[in-house]
Protein backbone atom coordinates (compact mmCIF):
# COMPACT_ATOMS: atom_id res chain seq x y z
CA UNK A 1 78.06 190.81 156.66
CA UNK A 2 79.34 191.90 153.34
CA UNK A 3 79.27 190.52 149.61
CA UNK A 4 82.15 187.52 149.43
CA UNK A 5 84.71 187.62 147.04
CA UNK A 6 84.17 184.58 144.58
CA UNK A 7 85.58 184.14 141.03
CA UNK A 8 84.99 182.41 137.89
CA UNK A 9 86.59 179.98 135.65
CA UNK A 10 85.22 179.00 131.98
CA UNK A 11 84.10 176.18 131.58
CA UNK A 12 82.94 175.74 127.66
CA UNK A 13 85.65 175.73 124.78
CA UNK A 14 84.80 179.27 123.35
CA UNK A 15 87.12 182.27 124.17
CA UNK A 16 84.41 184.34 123.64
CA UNK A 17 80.99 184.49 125.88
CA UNK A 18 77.36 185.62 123.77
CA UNK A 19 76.98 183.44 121.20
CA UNK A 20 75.16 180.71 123.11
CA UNK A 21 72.99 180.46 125.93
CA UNK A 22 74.51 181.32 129.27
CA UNK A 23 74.73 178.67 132.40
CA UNK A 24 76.44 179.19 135.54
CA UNK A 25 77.75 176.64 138.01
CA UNK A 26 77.90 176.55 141.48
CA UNK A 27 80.15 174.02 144.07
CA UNK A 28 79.72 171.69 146.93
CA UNK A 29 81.29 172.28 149.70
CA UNK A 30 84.89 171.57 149.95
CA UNK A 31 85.01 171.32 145.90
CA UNK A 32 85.83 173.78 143.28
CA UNK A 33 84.48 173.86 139.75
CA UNK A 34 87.20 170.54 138.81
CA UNK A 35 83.81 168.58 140.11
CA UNK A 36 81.75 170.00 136.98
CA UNK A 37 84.53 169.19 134.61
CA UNK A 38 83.20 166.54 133.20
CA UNK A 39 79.54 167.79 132.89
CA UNK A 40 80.17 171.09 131.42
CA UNK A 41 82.66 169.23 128.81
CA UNK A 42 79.66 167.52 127.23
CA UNK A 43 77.58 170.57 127.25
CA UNK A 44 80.09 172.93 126.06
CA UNK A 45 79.41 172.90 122.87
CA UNK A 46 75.48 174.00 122.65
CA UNK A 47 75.56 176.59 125.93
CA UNK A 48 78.67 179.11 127.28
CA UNK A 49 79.43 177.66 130.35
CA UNK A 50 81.31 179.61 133.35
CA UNK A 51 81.54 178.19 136.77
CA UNK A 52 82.25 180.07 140.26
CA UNK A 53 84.36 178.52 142.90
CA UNK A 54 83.28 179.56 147.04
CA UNK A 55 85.20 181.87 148.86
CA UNK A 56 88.95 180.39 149.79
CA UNK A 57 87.73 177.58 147.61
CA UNK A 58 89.42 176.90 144.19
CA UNK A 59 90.66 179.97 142.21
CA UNK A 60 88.65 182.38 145.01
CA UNK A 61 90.71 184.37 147.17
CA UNK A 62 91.44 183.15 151.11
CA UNK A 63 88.94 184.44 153.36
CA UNK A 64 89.59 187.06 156.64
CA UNK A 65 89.07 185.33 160.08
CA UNK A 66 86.29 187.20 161.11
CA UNK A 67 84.69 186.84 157.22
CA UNK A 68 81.44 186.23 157.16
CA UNK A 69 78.13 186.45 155.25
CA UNK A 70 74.74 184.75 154.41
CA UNK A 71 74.13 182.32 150.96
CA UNK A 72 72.07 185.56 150.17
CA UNK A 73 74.76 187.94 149.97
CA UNK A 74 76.67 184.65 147.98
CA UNK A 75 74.04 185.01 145.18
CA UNK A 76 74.56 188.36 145.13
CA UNK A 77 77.80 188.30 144.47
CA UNK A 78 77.03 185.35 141.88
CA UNK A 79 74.89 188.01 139.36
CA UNK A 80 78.14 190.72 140.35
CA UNK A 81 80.44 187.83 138.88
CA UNK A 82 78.56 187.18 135.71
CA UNK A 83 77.74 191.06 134.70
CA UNK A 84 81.62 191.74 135.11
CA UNK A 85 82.25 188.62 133.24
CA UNK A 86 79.02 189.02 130.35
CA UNK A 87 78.04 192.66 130.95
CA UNK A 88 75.19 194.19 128.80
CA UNK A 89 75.76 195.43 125.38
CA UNK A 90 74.13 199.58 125.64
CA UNK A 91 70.46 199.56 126.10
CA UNK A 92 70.49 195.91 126.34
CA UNK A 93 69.46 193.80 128.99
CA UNK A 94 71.62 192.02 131.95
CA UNK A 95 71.82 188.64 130.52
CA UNK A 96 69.86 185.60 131.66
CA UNK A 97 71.09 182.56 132.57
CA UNK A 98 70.21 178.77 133.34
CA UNK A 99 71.56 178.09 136.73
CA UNK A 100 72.77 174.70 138.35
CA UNK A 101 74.25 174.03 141.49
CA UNK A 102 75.27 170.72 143.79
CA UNK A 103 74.84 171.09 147.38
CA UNK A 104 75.49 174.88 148.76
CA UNK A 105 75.95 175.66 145.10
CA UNK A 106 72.16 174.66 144.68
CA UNK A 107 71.04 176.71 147.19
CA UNK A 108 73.12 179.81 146.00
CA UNK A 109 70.64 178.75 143.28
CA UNK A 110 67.47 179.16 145.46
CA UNK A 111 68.36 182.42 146.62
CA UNK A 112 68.97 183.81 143.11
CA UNK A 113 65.54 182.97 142.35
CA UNK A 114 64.01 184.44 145.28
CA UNK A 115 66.49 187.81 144.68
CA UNK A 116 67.58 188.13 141.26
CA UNK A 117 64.17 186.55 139.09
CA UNK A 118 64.48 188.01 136.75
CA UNK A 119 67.96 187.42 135.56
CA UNK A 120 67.75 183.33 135.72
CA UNK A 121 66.28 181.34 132.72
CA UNK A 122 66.13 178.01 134.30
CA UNK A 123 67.31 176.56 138.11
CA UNK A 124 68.77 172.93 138.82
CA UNK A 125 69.36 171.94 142.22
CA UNK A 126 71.46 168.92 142.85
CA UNK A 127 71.93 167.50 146.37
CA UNK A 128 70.27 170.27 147.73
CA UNK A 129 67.60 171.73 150.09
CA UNK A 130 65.46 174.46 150.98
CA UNK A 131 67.21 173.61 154.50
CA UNK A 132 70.12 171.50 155.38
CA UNK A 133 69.96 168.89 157.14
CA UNK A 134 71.66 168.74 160.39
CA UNK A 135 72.20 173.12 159.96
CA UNK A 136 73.26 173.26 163.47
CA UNK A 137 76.60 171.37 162.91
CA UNK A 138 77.15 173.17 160.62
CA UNK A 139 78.47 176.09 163.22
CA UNK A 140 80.62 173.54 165.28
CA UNK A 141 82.55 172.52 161.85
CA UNK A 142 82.69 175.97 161.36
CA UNK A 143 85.15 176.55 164.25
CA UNK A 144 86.86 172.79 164.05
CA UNK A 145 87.76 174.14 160.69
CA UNK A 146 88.81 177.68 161.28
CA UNK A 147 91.39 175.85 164.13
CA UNK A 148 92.20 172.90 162.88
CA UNK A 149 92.00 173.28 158.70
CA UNK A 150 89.88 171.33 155.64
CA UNK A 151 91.88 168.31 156.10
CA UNK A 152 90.03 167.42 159.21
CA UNK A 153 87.09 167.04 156.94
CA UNK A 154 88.93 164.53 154.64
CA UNK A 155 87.66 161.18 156.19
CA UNK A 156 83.86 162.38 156.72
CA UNK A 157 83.37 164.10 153.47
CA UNK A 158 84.85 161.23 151.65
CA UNK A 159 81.98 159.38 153.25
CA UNK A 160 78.93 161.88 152.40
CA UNK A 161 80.67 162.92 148.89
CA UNK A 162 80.69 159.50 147.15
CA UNK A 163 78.29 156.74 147.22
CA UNK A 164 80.12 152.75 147.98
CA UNK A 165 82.94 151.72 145.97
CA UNK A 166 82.96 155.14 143.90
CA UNK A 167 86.71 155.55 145.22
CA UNK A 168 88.00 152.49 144.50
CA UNK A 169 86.55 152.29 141.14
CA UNK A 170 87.44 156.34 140.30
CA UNK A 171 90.52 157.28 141.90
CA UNK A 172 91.19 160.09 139.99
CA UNK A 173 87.94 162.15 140.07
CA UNK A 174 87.46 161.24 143.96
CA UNK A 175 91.34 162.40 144.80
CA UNK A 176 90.75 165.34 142.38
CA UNK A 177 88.43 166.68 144.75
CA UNK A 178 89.55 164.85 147.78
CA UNK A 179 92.46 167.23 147.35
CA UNK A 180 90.88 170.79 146.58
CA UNK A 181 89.05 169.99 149.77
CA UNK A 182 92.77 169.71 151.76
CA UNK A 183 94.09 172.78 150.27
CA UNK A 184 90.83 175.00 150.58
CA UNK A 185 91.55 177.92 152.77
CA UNK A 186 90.12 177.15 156.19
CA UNK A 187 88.06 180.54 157.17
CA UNK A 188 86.78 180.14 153.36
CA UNK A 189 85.31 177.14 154.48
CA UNK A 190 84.39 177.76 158.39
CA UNK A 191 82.48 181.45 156.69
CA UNK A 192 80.49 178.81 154.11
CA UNK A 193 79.94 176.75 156.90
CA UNK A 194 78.02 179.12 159.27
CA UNK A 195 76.09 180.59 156.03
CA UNK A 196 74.45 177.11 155.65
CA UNK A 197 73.95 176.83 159.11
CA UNK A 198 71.97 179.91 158.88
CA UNK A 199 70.41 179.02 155.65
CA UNK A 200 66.43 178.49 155.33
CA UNK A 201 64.01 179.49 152.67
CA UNK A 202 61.55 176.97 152.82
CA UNK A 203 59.02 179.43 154.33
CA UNK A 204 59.70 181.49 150.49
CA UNK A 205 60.42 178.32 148.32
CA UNK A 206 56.76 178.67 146.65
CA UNK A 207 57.78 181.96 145.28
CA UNK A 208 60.33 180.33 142.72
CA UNK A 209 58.90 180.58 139.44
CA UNK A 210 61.21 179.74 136.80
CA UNK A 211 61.74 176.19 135.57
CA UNK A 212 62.68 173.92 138.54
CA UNK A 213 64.79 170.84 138.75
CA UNK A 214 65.89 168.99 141.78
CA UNK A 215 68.10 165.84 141.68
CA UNK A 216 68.81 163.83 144.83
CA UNK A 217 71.35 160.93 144.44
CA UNK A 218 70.36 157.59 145.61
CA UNK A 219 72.76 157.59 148.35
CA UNK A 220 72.66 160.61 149.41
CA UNK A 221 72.39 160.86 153.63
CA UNK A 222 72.86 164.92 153.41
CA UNK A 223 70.04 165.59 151.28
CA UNK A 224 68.11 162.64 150.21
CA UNK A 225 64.79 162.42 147.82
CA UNK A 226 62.66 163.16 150.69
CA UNK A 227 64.10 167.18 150.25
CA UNK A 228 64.11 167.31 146.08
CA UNK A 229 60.51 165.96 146.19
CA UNK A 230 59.49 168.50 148.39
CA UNK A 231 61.46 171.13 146.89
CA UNK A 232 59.50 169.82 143.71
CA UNK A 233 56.21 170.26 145.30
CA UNK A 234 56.72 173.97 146.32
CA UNK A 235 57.86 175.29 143.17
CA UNK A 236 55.63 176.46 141.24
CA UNK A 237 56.96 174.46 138.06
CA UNK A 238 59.23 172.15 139.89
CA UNK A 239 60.66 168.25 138.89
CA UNK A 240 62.02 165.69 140.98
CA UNK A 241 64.70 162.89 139.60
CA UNK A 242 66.26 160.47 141.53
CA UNK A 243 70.19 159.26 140.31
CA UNK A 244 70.40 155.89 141.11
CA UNK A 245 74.43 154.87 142.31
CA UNK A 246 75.10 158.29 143.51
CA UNK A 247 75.21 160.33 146.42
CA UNK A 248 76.14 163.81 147.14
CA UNK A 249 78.58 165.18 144.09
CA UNK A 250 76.32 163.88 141.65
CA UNK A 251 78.01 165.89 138.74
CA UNK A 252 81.00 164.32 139.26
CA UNK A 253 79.84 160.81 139.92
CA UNK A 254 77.25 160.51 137.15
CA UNK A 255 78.56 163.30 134.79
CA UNK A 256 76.90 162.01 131.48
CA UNK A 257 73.69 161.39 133.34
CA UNK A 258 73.86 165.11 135.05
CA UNK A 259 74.19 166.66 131.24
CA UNK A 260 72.16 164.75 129.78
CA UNK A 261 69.20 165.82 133.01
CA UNK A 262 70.45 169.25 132.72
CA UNK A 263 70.43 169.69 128.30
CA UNK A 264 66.58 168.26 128.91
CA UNK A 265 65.55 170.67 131.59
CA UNK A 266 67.24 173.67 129.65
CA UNK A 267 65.45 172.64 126.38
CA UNK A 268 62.29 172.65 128.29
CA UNK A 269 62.47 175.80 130.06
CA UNK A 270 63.40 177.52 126.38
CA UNK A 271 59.77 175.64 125.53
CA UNK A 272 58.29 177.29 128.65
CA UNK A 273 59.92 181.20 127.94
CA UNK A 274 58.49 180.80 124.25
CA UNK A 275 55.18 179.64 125.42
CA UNK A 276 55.64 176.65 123.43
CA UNK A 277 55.19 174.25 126.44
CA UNK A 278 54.26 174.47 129.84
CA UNK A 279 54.94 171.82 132.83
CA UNK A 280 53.12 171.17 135.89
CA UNK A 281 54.53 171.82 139.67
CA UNK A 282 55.44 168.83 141.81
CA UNK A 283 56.07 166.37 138.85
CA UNK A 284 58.83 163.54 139.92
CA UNK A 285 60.74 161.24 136.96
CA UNK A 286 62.82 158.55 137.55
């Protein structure tokens, strides 16, 4: 296994990155950063905002057949991305950043707080898990995908991605990703594939310290409530929210509700840095 090969695309208006508070992106599945569009838009003008798009995903370069590596090695090469993007100024430190990810995006974040603590500032896992469920499929998509390409995956991730009448209703967000799903590189996707399938840190998850949000959509069948609460409950500062008339790209369903969960978590965990404020573990909201 070796570091993937992931790049970034900025997401906040400035052309310049320091001025503001840092926070990093990370994708579903199938998606590129198109389904944080509309998020980061209403965020972009209080942080500087840069999302990262998976291997043969997006703007990321296509992937070698034999590629492979584990979501450890992908947050790995997440911190890589951001000090060649925002390196340190002299004797300064690497920068911190809040950190928010939807599905295997999310649990890129995990594994940055379990290897790289000390560079994160806040965490925000939506439609995630400390373990996904149904991991061993995800090695028999792997190879239906490395033979037979993403667009196998149209009809089913249609399904999981969007909860009932979300493509009638918005056509153009739903095709938007519908389509960087069909034209993701298909050993990008089959090497993400077997990294969730190996994927499992709920035997670590109590070691995440930083501020902790999980967000499960209402109709979510991949990672449902069940998973953020418990995710929650194991952090040791840890939140669960439920989005009702979602399900698994909750940024890109619910994109005003997503900032305005996210602009309220990062406040907080400034609170919590400063010693201003201080939250409990295992708290839920609705």
């Amino acid at each position: 296994m070796s570091m993937p090969k992931i790049k970034a695309v900025r997401l906040s208006p400035r052309e310049q990155l320091g001025d503001k508070e840092l926070v990093v992106l990370g994708p579903s599945l199938g998606t590129s950063t198109v389904m944080w569009d509309d998020a980061a838009r209403l965020l972009g003008d209080d942080y500087d905002i840069l999302g990262w798009d998976l291997p043969g995903h997006g703007i990321s370069p296509a992937a070698d057949p034999d590629t492979e590596f584990s979501i450890g090695e992908l947050a790995d090469a997440v911190v890589a991305l951001v000090d060649s993007i925002v390196p340190a100024r002299g004797d300064e430190r690497p920068v911190r950043f809040h950190y928010a990810g939807d599905s295997v995006g999310g649990a890129t974040g995990a594994e940055l707080a379990l290897r790289h603590p000390e560079r994160l500032l806040s965490l925000a896992m939506f439609c995630s898990s400390a373990r996904f469920n149904g991991a061993e499929g995800y090695a028999e998509r792997a190879d239906q995908v490395a033979k037979q390409g993403t667009a196998v995956r149209l009809q089913a991730s249609a399904e999981i991605w969007f909860a009932p009448g979300f493509l009638g209703s918005h056509p153009t967000e739903s095709s938007r990703l519908l389509h960087t799903l069909r034209d993701a590189d298909r050993f990008g996707y089959a090497a993400v594939c077997r990294a969730i399938a190996a994927y499992d840190v709920r035997d670590r998850f109590g070691e995440i310290a930083v501020p902790f949000l999980a967000v499960a959509g209402e109709f979510d069948s991949v990672c449902p409530i069940a998973d953020a609460r418990w995710m929650a409950e194991h952090a040791q500062d840890g939140t669960a929210v439920e989005v009702p008339g979602v399900a698994h790209i909750a940024p890109t369903e619910d994109p005003a509700l997503v900032a305005d969960l996210l602009r309220k978590h990062f406040a907080a965990a400034a609170r919590t840095v400063s010693g201003v404020d201080g939250s409990g573990a295992g708290q839920e909201a609705r």
